[in-house]
N, C-alpha and C. Protein backbone atom coordinates (compact mmCIF):
# COMPACT_ATOMS: atom_id res chain seq x y z
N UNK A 1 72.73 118.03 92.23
CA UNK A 1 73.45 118.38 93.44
C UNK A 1 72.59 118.17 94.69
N UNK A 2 71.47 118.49 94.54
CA UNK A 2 70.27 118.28 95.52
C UNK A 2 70.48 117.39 96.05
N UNK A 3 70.00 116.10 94.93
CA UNK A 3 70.36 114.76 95.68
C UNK A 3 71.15 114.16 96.28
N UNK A 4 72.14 114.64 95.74
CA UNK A 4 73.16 114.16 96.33
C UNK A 4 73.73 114.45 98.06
N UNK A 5 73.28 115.75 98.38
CA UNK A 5 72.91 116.46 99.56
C UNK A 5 72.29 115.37 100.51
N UNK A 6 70.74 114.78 100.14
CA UNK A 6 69.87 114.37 100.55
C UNK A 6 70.44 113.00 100.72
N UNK A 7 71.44 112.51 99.71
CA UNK A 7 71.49 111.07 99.74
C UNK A 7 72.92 110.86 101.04
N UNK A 8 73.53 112.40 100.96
CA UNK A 8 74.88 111.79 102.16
C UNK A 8 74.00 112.20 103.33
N UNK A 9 73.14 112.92 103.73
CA UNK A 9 72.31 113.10 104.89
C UNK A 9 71.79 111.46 105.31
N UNK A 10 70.79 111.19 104.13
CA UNK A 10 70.07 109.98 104.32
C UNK A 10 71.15 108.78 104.78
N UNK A 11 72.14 108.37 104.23
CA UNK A 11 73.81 107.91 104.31
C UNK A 11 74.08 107.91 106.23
N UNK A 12 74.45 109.18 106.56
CA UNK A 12 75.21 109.07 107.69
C UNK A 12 73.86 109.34 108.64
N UNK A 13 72.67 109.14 108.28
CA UNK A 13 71.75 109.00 109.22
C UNK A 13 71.84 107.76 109.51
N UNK A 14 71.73 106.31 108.39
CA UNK A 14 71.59 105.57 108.84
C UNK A 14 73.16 104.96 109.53
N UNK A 15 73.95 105.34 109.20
CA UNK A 15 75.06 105.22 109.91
C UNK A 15 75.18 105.67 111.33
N UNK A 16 74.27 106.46 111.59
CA UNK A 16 74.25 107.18 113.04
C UNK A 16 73.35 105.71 114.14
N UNK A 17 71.98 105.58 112.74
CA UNK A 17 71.13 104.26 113.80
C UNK A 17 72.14 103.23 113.77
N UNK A 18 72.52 102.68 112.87
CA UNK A 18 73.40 101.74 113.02
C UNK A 18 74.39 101.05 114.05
N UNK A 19 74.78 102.78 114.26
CA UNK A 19 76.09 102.59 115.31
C UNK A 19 75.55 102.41 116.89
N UNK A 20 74.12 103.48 117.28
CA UNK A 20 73.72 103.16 118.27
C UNK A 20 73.30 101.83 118.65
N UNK A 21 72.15 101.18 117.55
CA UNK A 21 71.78 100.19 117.85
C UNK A 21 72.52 99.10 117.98
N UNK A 22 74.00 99.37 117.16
CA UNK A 22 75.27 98.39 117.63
C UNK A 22 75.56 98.20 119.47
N UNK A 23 75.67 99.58 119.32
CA UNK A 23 75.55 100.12 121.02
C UNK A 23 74.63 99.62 121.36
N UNK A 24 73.95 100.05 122.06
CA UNK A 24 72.63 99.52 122.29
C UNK A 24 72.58 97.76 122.54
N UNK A 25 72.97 97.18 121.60
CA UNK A 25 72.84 95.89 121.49
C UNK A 25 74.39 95.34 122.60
N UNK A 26 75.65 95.82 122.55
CA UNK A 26 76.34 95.54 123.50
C UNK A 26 76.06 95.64 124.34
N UNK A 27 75.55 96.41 125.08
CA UNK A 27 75.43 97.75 126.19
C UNK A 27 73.98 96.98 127.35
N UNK A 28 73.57 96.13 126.57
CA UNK A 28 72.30 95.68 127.51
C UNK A 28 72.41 94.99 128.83
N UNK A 29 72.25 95.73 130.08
CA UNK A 29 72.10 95.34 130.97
C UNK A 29 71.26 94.53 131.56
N UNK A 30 71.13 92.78 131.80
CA UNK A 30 70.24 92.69 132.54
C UNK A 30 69.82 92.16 134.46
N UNK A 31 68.99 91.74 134.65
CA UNK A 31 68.92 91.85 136.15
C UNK A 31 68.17 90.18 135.92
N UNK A 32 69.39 89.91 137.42
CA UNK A 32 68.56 88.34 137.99
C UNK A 32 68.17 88.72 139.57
N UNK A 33 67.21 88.56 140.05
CA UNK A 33 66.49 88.29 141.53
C UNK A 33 66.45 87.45 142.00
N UNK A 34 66.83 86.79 142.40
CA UNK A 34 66.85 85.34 143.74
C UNK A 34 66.73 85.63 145.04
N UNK A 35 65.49 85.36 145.45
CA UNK A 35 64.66 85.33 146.41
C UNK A 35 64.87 83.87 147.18
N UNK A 36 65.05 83.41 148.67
CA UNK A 36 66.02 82.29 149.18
C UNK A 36 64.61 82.69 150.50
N UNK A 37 63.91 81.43 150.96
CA UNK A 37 63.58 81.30 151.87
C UNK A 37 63.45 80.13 152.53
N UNK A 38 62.92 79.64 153.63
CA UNK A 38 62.67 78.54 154.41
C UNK A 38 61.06 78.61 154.93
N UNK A 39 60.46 77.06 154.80
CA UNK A 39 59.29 77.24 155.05
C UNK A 39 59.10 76.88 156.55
N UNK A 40 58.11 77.20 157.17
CA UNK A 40 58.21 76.90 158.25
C UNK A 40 56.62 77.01 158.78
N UNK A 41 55.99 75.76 159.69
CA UNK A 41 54.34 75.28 159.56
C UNK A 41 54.47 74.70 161.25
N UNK A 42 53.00 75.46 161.81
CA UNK A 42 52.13 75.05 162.22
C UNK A 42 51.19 74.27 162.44
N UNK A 43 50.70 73.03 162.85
CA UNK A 43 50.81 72.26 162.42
C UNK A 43 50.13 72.01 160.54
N UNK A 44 49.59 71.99 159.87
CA UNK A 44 49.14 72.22 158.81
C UNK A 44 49.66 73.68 157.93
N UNK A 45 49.06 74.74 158.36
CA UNK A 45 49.60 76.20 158.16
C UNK A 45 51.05 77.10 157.81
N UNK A 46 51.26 76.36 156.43
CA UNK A 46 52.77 76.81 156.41
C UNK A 46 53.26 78.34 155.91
N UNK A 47 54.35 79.07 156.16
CA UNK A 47 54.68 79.97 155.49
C UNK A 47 55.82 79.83 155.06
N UNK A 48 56.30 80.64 153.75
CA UNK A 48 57.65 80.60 153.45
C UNK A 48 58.26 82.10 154.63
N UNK A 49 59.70 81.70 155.11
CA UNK A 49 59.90 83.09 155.63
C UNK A 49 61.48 83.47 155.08
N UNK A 50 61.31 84.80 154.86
CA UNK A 50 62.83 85.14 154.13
C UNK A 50 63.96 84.77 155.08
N UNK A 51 65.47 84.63 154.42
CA UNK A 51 66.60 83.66 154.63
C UNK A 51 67.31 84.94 154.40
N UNK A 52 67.88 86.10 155.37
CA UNK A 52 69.05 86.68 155.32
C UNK A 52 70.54 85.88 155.24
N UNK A 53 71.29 85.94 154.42
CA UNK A 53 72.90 85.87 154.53
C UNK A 53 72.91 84.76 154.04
N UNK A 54 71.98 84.35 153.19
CA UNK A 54 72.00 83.06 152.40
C UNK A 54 72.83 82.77 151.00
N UNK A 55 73.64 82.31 150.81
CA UNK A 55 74.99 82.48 149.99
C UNK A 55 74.34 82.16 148.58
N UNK A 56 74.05 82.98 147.41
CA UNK A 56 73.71 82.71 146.18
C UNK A 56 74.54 82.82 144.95
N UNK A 57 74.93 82.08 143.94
CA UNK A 57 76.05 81.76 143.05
C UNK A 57 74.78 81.68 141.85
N UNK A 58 75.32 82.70 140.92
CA UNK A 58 74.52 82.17 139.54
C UNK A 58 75.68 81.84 138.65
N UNK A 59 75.50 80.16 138.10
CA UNK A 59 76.84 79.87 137.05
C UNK A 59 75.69 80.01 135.47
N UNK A 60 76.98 80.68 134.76
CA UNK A 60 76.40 80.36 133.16
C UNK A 60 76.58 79.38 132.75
N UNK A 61 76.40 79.09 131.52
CA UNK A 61 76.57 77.50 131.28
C UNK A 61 78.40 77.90 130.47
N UNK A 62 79.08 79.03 130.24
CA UNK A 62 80.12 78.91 129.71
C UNK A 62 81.10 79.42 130.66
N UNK A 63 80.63 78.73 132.57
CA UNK A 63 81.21 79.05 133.64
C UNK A 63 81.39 79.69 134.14
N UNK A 64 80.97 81.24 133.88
CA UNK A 64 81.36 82.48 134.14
C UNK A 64 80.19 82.26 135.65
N UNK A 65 80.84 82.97 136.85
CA UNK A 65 79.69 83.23 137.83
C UNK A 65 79.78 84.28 138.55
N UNK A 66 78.47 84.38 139.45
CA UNK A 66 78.07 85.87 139.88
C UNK A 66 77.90 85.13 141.16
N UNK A 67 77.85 85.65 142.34
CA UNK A 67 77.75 85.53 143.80
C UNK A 67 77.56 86.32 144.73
N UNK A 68 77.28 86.08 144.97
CA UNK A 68 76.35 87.16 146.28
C UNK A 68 75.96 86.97 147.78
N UNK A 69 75.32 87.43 148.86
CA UNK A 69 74.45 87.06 149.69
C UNK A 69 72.90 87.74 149.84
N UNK A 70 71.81 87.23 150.35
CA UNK A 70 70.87 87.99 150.80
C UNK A 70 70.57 88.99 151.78
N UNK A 71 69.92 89.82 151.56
CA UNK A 71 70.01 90.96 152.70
C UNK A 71 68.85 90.32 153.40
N UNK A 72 68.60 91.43 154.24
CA UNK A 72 67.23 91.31 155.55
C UNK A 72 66.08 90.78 155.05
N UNK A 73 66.05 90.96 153.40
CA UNK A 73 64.59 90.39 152.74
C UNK A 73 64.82 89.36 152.14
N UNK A 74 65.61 88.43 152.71
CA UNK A 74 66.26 87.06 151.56
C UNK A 74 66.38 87.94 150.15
N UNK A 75 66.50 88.56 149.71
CA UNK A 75 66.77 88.91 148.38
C UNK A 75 68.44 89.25 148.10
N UNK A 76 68.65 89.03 146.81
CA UNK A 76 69.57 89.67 146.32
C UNK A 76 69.81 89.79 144.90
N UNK A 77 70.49 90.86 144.27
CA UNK A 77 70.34 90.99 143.02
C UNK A 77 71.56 91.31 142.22
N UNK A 78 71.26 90.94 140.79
CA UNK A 78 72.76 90.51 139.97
C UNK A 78 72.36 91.22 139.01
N UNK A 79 73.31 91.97 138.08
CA UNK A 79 73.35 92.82 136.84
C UNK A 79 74.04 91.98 136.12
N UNK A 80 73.74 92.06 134.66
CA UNK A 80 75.15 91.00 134.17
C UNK A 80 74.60 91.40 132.62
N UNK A 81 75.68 91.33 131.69
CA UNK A 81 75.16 91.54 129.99
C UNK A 81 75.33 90.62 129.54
N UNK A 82 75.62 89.59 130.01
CA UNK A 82 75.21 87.94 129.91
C UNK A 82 73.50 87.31 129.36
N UNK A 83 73.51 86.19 128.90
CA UNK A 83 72.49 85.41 128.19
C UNK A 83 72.67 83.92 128.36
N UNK A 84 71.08 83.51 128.36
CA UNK A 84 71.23 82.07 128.13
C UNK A 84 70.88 81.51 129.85
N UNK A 85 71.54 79.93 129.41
CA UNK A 85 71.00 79.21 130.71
C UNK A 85 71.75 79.59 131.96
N UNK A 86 71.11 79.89 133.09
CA UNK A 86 72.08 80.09 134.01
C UNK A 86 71.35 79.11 135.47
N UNK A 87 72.27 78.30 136.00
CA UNK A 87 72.16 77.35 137.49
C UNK A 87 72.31 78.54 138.45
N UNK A 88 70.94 78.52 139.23
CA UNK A 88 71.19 79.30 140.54
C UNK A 88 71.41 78.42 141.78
N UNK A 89 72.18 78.78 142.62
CA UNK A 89 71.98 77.89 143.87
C UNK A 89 72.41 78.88 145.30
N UNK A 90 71.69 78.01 146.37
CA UNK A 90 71.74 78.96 146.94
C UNK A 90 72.54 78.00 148.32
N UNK A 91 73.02 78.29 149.44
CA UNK A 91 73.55 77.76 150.68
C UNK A 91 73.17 78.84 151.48
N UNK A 92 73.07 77.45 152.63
CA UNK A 92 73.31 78.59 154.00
C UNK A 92 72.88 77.18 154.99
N UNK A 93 73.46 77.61 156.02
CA UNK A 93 73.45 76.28 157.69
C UNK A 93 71.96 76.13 158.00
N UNK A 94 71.43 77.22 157.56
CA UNK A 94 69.90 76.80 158.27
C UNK A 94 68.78 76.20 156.80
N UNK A 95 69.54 75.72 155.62
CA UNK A 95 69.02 74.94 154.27
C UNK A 95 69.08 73.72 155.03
N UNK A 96 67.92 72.90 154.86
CA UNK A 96 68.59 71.18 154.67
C UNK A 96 69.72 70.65 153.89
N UNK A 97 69.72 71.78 152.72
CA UNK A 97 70.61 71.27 151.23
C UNK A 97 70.51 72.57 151.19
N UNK A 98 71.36 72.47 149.99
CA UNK A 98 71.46 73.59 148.63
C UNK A 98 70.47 73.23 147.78
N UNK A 99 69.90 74.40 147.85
CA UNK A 99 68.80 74.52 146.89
C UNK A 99 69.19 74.65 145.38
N UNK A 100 68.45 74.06 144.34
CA UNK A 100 69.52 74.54 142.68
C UNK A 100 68.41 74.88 142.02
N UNK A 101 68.36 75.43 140.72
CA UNK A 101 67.14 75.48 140.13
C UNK A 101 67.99 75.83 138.89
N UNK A 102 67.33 75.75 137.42
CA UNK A 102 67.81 76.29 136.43
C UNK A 102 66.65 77.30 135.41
N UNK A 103 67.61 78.29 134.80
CA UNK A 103 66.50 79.12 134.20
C UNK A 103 67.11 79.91 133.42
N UNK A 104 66.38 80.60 131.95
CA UNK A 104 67.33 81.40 131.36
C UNK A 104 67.10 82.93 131.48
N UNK A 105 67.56 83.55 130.85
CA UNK A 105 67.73 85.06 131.16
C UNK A 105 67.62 85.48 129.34
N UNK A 106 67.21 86.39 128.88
CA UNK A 106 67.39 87.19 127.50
C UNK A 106 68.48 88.26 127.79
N UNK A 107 68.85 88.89 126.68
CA UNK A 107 69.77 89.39 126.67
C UNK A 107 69.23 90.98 126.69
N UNK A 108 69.79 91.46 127.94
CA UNK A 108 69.00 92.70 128.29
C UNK A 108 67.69 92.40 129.03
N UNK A 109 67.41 91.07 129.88
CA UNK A 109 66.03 90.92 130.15
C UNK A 109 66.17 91.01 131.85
N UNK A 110 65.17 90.42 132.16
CA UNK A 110 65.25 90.96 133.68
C UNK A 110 64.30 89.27 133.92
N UNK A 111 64.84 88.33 135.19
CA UNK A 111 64.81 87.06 135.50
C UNK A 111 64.69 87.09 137.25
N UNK A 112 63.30 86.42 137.43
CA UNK A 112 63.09 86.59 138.97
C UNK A 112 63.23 85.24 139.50
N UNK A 113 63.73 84.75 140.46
CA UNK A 113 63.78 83.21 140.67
C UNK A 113 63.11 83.40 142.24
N UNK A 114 62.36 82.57 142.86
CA UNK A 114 62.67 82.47 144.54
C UNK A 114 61.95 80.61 144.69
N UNK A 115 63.34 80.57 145.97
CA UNK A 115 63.82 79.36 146.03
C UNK A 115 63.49 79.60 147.57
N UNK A 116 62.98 78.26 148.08
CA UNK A 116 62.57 78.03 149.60
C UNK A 116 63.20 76.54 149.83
N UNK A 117 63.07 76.02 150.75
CA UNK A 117 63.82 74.73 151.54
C UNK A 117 62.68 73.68 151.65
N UNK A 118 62.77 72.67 150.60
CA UNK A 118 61.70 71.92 150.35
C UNK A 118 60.92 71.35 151.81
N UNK A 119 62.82 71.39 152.89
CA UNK A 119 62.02 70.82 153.87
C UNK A 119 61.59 71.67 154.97
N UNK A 120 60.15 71.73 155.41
CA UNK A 120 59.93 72.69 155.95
C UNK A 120 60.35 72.38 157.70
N UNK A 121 60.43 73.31 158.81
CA UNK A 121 60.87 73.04 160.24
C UNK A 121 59.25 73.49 160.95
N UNK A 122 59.20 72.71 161.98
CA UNK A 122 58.14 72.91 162.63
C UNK A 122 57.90 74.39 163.42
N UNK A 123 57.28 75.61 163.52
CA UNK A 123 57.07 76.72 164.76
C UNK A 123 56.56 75.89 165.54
N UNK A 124 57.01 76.65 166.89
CA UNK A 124 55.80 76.07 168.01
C UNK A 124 55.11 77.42 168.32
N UNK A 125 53.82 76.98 168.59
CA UNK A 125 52.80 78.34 169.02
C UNK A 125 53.02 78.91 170.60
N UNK A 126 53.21 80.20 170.31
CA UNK A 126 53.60 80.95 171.92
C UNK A 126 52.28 80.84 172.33
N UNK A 127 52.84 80.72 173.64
CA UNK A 127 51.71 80.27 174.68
C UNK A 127 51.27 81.75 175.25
């Protein structure tokens, strides 16, 4: 009788991990960062500088997409329980282009991208 005690305990224990880690395994949230700037040089001396309101689209490769803009810190950020390859791109009037880049994400993982404007614009030095 003992055992038998021990063996439906042992039973719906692992039925208990089971079910969470089922959970668990749906349930994974992860995070993409896309960081969007423009470089901009002196003559030699360049910096990247952040790109507020810069329009960012992450496509999966099975089309599904996320979109966004950047705040005050060129940044912006995406939650998604999505996996795999995902195309970031970014727009905005003050890009030469749209910037694209590709990169993957794990499932439940966390994916940082930052993207600047290959072509950089000249500062002029205050006098």
């Amino acid at each position: 009788m003992r055992k038998a005690v021990v063996a439906s305990v042992v039973g719906v224990a692992i039925l208990i991990a089971a079910a969470y880690f089922t959970y668990a395994s749906l349930t994974r949230t992860g995070e993409i960062r896309v960081g969007v700037g423009v470089n901009g040089c002196i003559d030699t001396n360049c910096v990247t500088l952040p790109l507020p309101e810069a329009d960012v689209t992450v496509t999966f490769a099975d089309g599904h997409k996320l979109s966004g803009k950047t705040d005050a810190t060129g940044v912006t950020n995406f939650r998604t329980d999505r996996s795999g390859e995902v195309t970031i791109t970014a727009t905005s009037p003050l890009l030469s282009e749209p910037i694209t880049t590709t990169a993957d994400i794990s499932d439940g993982g966390y994916l940082s991208v930052d993207m600047a404007d290959p072509a950089p614009f000249k500062l002029v030095r205050a006098s």
